[in-house]
Protein backbone atom coordinates (compact mmCIF):
# COMPACT_ATOMS: atom_id res chain seq x y z
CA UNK A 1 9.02 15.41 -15.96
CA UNK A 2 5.50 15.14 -15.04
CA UNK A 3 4.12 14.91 -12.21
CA UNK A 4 2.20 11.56 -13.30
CA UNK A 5 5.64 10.45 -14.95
CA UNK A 6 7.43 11.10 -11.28
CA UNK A 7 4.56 9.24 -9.52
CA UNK A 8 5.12 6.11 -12.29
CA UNK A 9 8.81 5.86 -11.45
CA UNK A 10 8.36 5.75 -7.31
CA UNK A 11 5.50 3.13 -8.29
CA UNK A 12 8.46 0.95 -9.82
CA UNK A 13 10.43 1.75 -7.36
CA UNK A 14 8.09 0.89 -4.29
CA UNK A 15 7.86 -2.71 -6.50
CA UNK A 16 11.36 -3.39 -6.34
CA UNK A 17 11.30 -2.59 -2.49
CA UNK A 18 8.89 -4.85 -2.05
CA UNK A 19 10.06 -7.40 -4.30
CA UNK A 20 13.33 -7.32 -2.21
CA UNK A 21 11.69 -7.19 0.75
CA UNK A 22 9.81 -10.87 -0.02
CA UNK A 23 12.70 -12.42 -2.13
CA UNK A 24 14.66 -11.67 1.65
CA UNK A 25 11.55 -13.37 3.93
CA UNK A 26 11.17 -16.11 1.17
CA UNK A 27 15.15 -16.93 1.31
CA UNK A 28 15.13 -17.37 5.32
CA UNK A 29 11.46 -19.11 4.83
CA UNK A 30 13.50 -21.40 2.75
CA UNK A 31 16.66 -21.43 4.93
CA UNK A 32 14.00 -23.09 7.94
CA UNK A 33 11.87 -25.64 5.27
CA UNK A 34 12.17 -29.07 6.61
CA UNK A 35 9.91 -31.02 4.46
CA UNK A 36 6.37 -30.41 6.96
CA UNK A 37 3.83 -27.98 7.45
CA UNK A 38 3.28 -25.79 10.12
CA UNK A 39 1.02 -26.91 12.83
CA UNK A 40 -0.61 -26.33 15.68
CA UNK A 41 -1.74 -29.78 16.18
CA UNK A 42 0.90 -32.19 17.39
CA UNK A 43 0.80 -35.02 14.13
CA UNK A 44 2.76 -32.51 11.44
CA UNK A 45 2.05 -33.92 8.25
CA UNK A 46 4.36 -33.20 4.80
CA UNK A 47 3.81 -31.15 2.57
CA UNK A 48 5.66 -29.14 -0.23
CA UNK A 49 7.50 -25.84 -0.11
CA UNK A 50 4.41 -23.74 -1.35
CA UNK A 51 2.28 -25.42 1.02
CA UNK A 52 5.25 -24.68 3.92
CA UNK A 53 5.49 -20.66 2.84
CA UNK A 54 1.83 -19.66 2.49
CA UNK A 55 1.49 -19.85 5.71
CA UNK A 56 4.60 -19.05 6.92
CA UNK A 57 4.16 -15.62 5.09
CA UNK A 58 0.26 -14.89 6.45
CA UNK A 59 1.88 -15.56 10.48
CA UNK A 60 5.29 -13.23 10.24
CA UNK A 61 2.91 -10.75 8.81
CA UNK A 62 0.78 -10.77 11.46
CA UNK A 63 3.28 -11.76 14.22
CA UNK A 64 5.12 -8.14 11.92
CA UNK A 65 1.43 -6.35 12.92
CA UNK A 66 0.71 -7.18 16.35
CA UNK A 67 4.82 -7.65 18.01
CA UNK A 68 6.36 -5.29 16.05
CA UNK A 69 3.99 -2.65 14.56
CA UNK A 70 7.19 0.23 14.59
CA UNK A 71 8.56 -2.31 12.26
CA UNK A 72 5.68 -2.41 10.40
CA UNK A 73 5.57 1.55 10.25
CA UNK A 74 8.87 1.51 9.28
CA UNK A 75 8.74 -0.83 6.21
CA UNK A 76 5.61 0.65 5.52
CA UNK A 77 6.71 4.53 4.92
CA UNK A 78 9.55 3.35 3.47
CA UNK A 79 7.36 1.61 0.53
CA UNK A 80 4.98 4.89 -0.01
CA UNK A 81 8.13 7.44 0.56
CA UNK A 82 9.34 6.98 -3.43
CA UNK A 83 5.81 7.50 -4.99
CA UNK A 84 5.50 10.79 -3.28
CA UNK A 85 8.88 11.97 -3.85
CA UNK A 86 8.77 11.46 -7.78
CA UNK A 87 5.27 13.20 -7.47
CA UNK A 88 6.52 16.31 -5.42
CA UNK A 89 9.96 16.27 -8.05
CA UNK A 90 7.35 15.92 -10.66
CA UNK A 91 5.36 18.83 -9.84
CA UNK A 92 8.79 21.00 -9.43
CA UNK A 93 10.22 20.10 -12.33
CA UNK A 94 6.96 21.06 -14.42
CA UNK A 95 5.61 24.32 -12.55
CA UNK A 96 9.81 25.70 -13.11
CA UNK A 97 9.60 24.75 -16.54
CA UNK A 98 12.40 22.06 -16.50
CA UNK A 99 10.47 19.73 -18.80
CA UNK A 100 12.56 16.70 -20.66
């Protein structure tokens, strides 16, 4: 395995994460939909689910940033961790010799 080949498969990896990661926020997103927008001004006027989780997704990142930035970290490490590992098993494999 190469190192570039190692770094690919974390890559795919790190997309599933994240894919999880937003198919999880979108499902309780969702789960709290009740056919209006979010507001700050008192008249909430309706709108459709796209319209609903734009936005919805933009504040919990922030509110994610600013409230709870070891959270942030957290998720954040663990979505770079598997491009590095498959680069570091990568470069093993090849400088030993253990090529596929």
């Amino acid at each position: 395995m190469t190192p570039k080949k190692g770094f690919t498969i974390g890559l795919f990896v790190s997309g599933i994460l994240v894919f999880l990661i937003l198919v999880g926020i979108l499902i309780v997103g969702l789960s709290s939909y009740e056919g209006h927008c979010i507001s700050f001004e008192p008249p909430e006027r309706p709108c459709n689910v796209i319209e609903f989780l734009i936005p919805y997704l933009l504040l919990l990142i922030v509110y994610s940033i600013i409230e709870k930035p070891i959270l942030f970290l957290i998720l954040l490490i663990l979505i770079l961790m598997p491009p590095v590992i498959g680069y570091l098993i990568g470069k093993r494999k090849s400088s030993v010799g253990l090529e596929e």
